[in-house]
N, C-alpha and C. Protein backbone atom coordinates (compact mmCIF):
# COMPACT_ATOMS: atom_id res chain seq x y z
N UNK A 1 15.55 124.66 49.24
CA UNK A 1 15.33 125.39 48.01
C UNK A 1 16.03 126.75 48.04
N UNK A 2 16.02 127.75 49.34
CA UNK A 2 16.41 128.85 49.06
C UNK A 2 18.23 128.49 49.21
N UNK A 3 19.18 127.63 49.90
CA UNK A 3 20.05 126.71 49.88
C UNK A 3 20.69 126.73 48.30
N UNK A 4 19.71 125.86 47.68
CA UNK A 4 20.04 125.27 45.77
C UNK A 4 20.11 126.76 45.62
N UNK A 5 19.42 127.85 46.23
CA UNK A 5 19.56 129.19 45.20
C UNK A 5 18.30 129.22 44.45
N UNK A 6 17.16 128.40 44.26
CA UNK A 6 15.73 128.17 43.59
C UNK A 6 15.04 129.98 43.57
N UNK A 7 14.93 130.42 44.35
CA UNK A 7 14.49 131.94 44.32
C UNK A 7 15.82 133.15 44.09
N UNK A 8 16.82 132.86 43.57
CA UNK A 8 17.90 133.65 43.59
C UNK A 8 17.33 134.29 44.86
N UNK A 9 18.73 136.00 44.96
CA UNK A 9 18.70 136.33 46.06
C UNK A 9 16.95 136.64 46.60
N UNK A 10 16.95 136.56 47.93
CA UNK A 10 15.78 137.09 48.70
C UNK A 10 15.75 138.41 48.78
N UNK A 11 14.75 139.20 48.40
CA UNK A 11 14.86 140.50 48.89
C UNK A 11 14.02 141.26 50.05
N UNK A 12 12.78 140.28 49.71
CA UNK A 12 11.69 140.60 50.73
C UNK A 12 11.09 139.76 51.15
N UNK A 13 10.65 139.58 51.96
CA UNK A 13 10.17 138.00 53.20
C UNK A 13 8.91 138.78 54.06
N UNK A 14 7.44 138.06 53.53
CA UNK A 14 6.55 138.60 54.49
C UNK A 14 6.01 137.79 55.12
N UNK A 15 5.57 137.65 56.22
CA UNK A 15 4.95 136.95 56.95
C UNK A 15 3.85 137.38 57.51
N UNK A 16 2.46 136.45 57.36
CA UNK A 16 1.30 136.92 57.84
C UNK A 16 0.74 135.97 58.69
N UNK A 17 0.07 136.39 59.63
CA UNK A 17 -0.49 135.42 60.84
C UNK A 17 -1.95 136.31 61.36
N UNK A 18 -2.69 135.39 60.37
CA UNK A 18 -4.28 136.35 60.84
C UNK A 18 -5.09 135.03 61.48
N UNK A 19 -6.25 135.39 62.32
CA UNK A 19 -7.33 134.73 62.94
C UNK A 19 -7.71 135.42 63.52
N UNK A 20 -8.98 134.76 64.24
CA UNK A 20 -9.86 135.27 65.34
C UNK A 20 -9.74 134.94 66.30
N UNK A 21 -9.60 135.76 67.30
CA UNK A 21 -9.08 135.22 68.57
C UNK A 21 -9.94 136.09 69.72
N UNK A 22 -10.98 135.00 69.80
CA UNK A 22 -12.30 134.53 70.76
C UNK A 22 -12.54 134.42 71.79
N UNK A 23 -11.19 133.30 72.36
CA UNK A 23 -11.15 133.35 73.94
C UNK A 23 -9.68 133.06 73.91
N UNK A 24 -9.57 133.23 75.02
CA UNK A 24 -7.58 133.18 75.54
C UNK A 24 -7.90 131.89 76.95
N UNK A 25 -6.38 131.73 76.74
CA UNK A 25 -6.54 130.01 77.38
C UNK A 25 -6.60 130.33 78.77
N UNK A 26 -5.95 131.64 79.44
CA UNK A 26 -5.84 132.02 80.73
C UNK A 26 -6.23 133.41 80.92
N UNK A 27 -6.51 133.57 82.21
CA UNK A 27 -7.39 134.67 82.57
C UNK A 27 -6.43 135.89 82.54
N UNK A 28 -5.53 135.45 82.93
CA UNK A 28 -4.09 136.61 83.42
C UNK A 28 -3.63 136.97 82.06
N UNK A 29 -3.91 136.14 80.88
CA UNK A 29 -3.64 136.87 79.83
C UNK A 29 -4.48 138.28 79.12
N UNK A 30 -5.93 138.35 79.95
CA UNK A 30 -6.41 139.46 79.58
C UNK A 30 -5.53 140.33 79.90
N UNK A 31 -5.45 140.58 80.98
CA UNK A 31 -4.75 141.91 81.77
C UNK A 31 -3.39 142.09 81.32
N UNK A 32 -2.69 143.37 80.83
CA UNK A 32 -1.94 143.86 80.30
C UNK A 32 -0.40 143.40 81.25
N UNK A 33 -0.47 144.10 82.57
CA UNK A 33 0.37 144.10 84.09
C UNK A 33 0.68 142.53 83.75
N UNK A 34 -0.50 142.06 83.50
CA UNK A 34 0.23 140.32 84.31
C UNK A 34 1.11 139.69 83.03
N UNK A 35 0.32 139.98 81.68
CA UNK A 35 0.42 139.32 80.42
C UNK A 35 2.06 139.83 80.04
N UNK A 36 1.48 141.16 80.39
CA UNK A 36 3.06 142.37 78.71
C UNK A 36 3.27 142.15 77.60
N UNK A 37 1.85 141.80 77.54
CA UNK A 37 1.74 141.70 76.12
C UNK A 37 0.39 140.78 75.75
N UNK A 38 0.16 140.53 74.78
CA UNK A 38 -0.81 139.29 73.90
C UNK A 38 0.34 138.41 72.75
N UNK A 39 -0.18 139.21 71.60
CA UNK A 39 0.65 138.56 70.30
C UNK A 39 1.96 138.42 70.52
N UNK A 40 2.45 139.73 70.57
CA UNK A 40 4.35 139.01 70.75
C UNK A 40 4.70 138.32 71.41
N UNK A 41 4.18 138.34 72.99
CA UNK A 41 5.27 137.47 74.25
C UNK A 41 4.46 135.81 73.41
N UNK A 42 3.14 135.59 72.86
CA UNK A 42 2.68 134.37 72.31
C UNK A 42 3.53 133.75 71.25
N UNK A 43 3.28 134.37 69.88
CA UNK A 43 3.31 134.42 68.56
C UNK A 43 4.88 134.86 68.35
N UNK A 44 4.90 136.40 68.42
CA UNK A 44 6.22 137.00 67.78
C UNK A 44 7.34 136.35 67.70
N UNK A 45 7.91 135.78 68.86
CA UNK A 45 9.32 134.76 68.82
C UNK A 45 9.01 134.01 68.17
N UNK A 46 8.05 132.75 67.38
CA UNK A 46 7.99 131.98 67.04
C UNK A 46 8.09 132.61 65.31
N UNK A 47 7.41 133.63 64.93
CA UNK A 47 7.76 134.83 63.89
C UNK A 47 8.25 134.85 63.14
N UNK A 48 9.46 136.08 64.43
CA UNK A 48 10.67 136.60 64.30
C UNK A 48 11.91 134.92 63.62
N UNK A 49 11.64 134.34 64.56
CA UNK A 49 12.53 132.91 63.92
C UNK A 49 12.18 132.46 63.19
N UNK A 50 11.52 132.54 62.36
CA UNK A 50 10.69 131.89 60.95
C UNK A 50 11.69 132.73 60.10
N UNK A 51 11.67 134.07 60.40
CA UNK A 51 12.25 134.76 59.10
C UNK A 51 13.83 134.80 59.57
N UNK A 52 14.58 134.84 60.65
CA UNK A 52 15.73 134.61 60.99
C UNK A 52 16.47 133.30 60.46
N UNK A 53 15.88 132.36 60.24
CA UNK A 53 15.93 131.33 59.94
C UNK A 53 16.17 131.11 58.49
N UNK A 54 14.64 131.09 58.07
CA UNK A 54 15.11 131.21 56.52
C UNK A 54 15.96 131.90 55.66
N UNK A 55 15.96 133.00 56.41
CA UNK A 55 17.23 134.30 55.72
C UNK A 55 18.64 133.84 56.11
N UNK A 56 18.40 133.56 57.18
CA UNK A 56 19.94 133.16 58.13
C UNK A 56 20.54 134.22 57.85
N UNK A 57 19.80 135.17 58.59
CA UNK A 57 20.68 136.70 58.55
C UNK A 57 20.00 137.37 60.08
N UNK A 58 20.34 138.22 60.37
CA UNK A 58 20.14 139.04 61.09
C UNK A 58 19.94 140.31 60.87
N UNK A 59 19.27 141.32 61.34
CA UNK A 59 18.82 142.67 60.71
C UNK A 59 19.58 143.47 61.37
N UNK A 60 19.54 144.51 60.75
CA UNK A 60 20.69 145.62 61.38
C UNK A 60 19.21 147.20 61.99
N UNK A 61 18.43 146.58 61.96
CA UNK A 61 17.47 147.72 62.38
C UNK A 61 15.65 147.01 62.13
N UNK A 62 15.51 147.20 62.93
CA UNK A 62 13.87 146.95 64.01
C UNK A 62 13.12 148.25 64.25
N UNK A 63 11.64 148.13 63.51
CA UNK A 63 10.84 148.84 64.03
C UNK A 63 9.56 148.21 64.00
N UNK A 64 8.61 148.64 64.86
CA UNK A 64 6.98 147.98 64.63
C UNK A 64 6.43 149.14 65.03
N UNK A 65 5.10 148.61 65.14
CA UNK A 65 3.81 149.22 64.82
C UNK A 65 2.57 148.37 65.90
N UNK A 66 2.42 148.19 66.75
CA UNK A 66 0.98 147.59 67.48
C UNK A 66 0.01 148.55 68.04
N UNK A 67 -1.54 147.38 67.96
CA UNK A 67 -2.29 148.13 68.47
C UNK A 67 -2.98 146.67 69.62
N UNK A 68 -3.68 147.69 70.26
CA UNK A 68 -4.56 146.54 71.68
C UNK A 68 -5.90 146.77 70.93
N UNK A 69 -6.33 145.69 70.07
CA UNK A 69 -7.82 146.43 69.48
C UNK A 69 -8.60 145.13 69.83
N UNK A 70 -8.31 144.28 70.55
CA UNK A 70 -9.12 143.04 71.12
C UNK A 70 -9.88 143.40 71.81
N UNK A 71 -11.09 142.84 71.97
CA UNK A 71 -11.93 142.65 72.97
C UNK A 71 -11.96 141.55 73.90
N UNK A 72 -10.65 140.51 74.08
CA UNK A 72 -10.84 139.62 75.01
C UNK A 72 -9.69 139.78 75.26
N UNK A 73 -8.70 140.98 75.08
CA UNK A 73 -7.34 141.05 75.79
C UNK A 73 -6.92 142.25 75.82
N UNK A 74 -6.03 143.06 77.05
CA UNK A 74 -5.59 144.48 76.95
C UNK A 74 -4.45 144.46 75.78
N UNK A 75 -3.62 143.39 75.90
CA UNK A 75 -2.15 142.95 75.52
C UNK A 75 -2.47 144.18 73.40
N UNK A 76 -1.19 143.22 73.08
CA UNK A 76 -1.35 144.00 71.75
C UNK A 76 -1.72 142.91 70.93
N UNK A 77 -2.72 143.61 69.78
CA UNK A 77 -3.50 142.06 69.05
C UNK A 77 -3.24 141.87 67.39
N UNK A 78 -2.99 143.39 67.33
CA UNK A 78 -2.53 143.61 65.71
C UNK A 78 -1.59 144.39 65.32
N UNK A 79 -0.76 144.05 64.34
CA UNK A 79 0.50 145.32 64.06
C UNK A 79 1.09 144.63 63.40
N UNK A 80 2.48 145.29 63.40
CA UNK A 80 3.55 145.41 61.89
C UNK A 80 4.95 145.07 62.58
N UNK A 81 5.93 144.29 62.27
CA UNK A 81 7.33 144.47 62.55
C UNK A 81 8.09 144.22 61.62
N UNK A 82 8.71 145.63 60.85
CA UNK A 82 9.77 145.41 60.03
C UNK A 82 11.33 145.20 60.45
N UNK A 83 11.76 144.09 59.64
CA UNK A 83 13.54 144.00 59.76
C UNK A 83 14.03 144.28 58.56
N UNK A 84 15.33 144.67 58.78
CA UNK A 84 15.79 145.21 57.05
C UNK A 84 17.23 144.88 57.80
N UNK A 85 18.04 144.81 56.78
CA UNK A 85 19.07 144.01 57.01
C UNK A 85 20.38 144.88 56.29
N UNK A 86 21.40 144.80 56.16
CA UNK A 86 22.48 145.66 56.12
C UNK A 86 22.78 145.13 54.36
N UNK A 87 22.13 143.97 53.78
CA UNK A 87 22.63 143.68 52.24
C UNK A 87 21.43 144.65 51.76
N UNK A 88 20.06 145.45 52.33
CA UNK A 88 18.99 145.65 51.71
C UNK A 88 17.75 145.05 51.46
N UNK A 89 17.82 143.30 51.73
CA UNK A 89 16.85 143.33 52.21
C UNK A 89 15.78 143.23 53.21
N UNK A 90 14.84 143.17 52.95
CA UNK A 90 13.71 143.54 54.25
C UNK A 90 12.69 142.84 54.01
N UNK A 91 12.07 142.22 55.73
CA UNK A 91 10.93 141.31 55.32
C UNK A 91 10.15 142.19 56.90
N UNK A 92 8.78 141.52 57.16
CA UNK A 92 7.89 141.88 57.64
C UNK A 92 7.09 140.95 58.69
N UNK A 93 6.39 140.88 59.78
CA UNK A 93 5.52 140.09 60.40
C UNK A 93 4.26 141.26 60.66
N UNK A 94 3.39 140.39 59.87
CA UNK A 94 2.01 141.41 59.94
C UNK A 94 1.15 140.20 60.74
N UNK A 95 0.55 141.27 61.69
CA UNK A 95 -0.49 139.92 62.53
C UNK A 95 -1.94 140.59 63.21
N UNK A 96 -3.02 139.50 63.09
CA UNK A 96 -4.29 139.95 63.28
C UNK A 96 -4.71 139.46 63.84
N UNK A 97 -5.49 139.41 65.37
CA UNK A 97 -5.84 138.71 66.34
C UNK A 97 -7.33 138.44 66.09
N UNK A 98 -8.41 139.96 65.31
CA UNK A 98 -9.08 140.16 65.32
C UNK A 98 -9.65 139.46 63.66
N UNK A 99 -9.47 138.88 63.11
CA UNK A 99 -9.69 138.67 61.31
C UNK A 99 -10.34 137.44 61.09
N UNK A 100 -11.27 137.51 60.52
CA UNK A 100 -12.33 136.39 60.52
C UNK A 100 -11.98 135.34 59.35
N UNK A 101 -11.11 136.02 58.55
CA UNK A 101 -10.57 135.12 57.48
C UNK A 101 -8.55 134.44 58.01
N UNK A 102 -8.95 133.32 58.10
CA UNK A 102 -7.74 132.85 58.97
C UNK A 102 -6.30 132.87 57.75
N UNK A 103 -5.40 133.18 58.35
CA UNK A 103 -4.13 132.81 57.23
C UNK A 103 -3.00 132.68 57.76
N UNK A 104 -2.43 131.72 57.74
CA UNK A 104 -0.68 131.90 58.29
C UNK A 104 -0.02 131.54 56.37
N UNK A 105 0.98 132.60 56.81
CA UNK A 105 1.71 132.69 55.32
C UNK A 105 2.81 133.26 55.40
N UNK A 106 3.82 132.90 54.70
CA UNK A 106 5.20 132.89 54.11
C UNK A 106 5.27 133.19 53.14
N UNK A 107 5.67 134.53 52.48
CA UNK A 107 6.38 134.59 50.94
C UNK A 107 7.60 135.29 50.81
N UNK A 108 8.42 134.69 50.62
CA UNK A 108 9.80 135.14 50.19
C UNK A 108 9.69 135.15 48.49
N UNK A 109 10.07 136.56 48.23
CA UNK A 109 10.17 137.17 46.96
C UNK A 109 11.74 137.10 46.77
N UNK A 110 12.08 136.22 45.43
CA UNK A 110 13.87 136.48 44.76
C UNK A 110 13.73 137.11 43.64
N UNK A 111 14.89 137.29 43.41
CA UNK A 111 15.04 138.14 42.26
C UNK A 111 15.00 137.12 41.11
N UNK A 112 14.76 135.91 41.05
CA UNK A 112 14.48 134.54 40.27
C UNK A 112 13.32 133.77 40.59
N UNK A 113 13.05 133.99 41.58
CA UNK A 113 11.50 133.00 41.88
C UNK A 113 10.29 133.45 43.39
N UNK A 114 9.87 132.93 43.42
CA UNK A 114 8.93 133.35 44.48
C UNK A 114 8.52 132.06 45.28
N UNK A 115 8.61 131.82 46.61
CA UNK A 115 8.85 130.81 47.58
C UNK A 115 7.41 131.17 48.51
N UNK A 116 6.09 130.28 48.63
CA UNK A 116 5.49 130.63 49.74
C UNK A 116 5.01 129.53 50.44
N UNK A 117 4.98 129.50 51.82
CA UNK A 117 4.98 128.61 52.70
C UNK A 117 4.09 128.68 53.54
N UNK A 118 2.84 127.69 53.51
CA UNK A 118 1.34 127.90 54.26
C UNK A 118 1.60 126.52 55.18
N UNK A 119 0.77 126.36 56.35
CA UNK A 119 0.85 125.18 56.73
C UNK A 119 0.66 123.88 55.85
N UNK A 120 0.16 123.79 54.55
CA UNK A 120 0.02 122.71 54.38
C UNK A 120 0.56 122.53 53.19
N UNK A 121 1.19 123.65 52.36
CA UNK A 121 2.01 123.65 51.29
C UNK A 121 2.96 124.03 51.09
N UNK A 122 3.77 124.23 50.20
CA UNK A 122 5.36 124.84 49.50
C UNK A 122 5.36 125.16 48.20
N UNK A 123 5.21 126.49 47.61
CA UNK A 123 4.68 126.45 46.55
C UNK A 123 6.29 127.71 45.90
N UNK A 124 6.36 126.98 44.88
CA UNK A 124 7.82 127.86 44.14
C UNK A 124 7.17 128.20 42.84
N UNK A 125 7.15 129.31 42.74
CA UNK A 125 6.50 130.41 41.71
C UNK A 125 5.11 129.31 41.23
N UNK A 126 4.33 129.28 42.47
CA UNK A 126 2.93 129.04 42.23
C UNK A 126 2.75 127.19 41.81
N UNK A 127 3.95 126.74 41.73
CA UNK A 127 3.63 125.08 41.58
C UNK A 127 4.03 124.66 43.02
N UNK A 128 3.32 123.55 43.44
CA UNK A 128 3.00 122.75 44.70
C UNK A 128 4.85 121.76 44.30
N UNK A 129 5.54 122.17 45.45
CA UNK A 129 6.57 121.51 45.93
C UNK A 129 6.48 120.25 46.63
N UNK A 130 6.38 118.93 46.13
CA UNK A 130 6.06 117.98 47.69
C UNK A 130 7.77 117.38 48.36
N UNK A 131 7.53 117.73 49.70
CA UNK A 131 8.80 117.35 50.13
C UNK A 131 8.75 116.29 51.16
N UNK A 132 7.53 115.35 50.59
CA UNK A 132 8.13 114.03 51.03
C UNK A 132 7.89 113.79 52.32
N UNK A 133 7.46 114.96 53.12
CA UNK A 133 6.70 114.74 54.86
C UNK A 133 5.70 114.15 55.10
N UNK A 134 5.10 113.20 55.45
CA UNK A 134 4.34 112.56 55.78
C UNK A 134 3.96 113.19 57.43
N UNK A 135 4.64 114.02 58.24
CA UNK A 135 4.56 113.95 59.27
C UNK A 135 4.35 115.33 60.17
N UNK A 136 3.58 116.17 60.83
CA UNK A 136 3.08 117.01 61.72
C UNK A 136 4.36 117.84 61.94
N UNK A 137 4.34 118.84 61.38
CA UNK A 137 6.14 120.12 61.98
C UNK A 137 6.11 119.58 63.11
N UNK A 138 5.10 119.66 64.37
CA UNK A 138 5.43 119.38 65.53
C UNK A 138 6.46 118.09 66.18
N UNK A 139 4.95 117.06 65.05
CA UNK A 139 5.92 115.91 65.44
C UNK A 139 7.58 115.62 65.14
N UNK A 140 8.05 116.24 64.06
CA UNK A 140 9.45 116.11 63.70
C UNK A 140 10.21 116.91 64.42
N UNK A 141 9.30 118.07 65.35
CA UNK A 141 10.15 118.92 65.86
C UNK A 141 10.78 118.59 67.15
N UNK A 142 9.73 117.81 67.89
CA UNK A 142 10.05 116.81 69.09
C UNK A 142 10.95 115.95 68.70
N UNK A 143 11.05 114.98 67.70
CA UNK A 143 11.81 114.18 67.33
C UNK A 143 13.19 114.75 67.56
N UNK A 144 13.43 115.35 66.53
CA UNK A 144 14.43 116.48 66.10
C UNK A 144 15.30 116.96 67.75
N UNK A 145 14.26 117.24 68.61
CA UNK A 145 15.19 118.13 70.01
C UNK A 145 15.18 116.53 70.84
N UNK A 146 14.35 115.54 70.89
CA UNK A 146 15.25 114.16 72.02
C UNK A 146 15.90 113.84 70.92
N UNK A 147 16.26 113.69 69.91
CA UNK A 147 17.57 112.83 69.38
C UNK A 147 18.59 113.73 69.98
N UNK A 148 18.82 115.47 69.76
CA UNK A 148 19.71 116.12 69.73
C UNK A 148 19.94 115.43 71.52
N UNK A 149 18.76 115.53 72.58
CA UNK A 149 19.43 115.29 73.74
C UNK A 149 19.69 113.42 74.18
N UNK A 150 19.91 112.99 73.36
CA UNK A 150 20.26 111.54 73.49
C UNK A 150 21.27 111.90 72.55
N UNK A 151 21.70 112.39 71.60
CA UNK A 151 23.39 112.37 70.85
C UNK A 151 24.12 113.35 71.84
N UNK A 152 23.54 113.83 72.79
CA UNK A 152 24.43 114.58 73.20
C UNK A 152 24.85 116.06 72.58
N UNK A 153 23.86 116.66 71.56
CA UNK A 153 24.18 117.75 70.56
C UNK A 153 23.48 118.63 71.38
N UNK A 154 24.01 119.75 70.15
CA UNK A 154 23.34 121.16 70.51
C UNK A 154 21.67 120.44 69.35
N UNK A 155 20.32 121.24 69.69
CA UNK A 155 19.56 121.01 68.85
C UNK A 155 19.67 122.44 67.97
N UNK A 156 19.03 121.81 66.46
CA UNK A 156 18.92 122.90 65.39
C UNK A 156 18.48 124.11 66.19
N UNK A 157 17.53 124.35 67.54
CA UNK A 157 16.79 125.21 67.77
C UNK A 157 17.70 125.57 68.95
N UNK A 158 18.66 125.83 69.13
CA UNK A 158 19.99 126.04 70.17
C UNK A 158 19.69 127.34 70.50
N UNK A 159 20.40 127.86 71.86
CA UNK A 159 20.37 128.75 72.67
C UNK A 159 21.49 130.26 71.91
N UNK A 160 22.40 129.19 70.85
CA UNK A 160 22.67 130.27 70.24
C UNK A 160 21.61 130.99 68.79
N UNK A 161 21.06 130.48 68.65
CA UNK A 161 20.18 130.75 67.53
C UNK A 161 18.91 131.39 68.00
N UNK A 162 18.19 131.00 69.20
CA UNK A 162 17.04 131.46 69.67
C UNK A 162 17.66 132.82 70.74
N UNK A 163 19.26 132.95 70.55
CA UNK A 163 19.53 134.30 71.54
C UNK A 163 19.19 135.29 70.06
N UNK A 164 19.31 135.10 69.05
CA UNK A 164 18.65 135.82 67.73
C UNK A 164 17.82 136.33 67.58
N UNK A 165 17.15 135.42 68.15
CA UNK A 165 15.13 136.11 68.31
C UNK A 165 15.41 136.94 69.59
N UNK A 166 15.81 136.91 70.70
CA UNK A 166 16.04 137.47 71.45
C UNK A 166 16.54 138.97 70.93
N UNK A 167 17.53 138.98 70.90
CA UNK A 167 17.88 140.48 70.18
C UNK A 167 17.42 141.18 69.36
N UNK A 168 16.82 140.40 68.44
CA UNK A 168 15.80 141.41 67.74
C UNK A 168 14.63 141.38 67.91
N UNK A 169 13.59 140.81 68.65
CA UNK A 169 12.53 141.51 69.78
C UNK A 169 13.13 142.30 71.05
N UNK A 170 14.74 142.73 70.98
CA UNK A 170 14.80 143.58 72.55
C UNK A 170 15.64 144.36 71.39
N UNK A 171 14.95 145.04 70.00
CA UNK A 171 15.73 146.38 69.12
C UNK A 171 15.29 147.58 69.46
């Protein structure tokens, strides 16, 4: 859709990732030294490439905002990371470790339409998009990386594309 041009240009891209987060799967993730982190070294790369992706741009400047306000981890649990990009626009990853009301969300704002993307929908200026998946992101995503290593390809999720997320979590 953003491809066809359906939202004309993008200008702003937010991303939200709230829950409660109760217990942690490993012990070494409490502690700050062992972890270096909570949310980002977890969450953030997976993020940061959500909006790298859909934009298929790269930002020309990185800043955030975290705080350690968990009680079951030193790491960082809530905060802000803005990218803004050299055409003007700018999108966001806002995230809440601590939030009793759960949400993962996508909205890309165009200057023609409005695009938002929840786990279980696709909604273009507020009507339900169906695109025909029958099947788990995960599961297509596995699919997706053994075909690439049985054709012998690079996969969609390549070492040049994920060095992307790389560079802009090391801004």
């Amino acid at each position: 859709m953003l491809d066809e041009g359906r939202t004309g240009e993008v200008v702003n891209m937010l991303h939200q990732r709230m829950f409660w987060l109760e217990k942690l799967s490993a012990d070494w993730r409490r502690n700050l030294t062992e972890c270096g982190g909570m949310y980002l070294p977890i969450c953030g790369s997976h993020d940061v490439d959500t909006i790298l992706w859909l934009l298929n741009d790269e930002p020309d400047k990185v800043w955030g905002s975290v705080r350690a306000v968990s009680l079951v981890t030193e790491g960082d649990s809530d905060g802000v990371i803005g990218l803004e990009f050299a055409d003007g626009k700018i999108a966001s990853v806002d995230f809440a470790t601590r939030c009793r009301h759960q949400r993962a969300e996508t909205v890309l704002v165009g200057l023609e339409g409005t695009l938002v993307v929840t786990r279980n929908e696709v909604l273009l200026d507020g009507e339900a998009i169906d695109l025909g998946i029958a099947q788990a992101a995960f599961t297509l995503q596995m699919r997706e990386f053994t075909h690439a290593l049985k054709q012998g390809r690079q996969p969609l999720a390549s070492r040049k594309e994920v060095s992307k997320v790389v560079r802009t979590l090391a801004f």
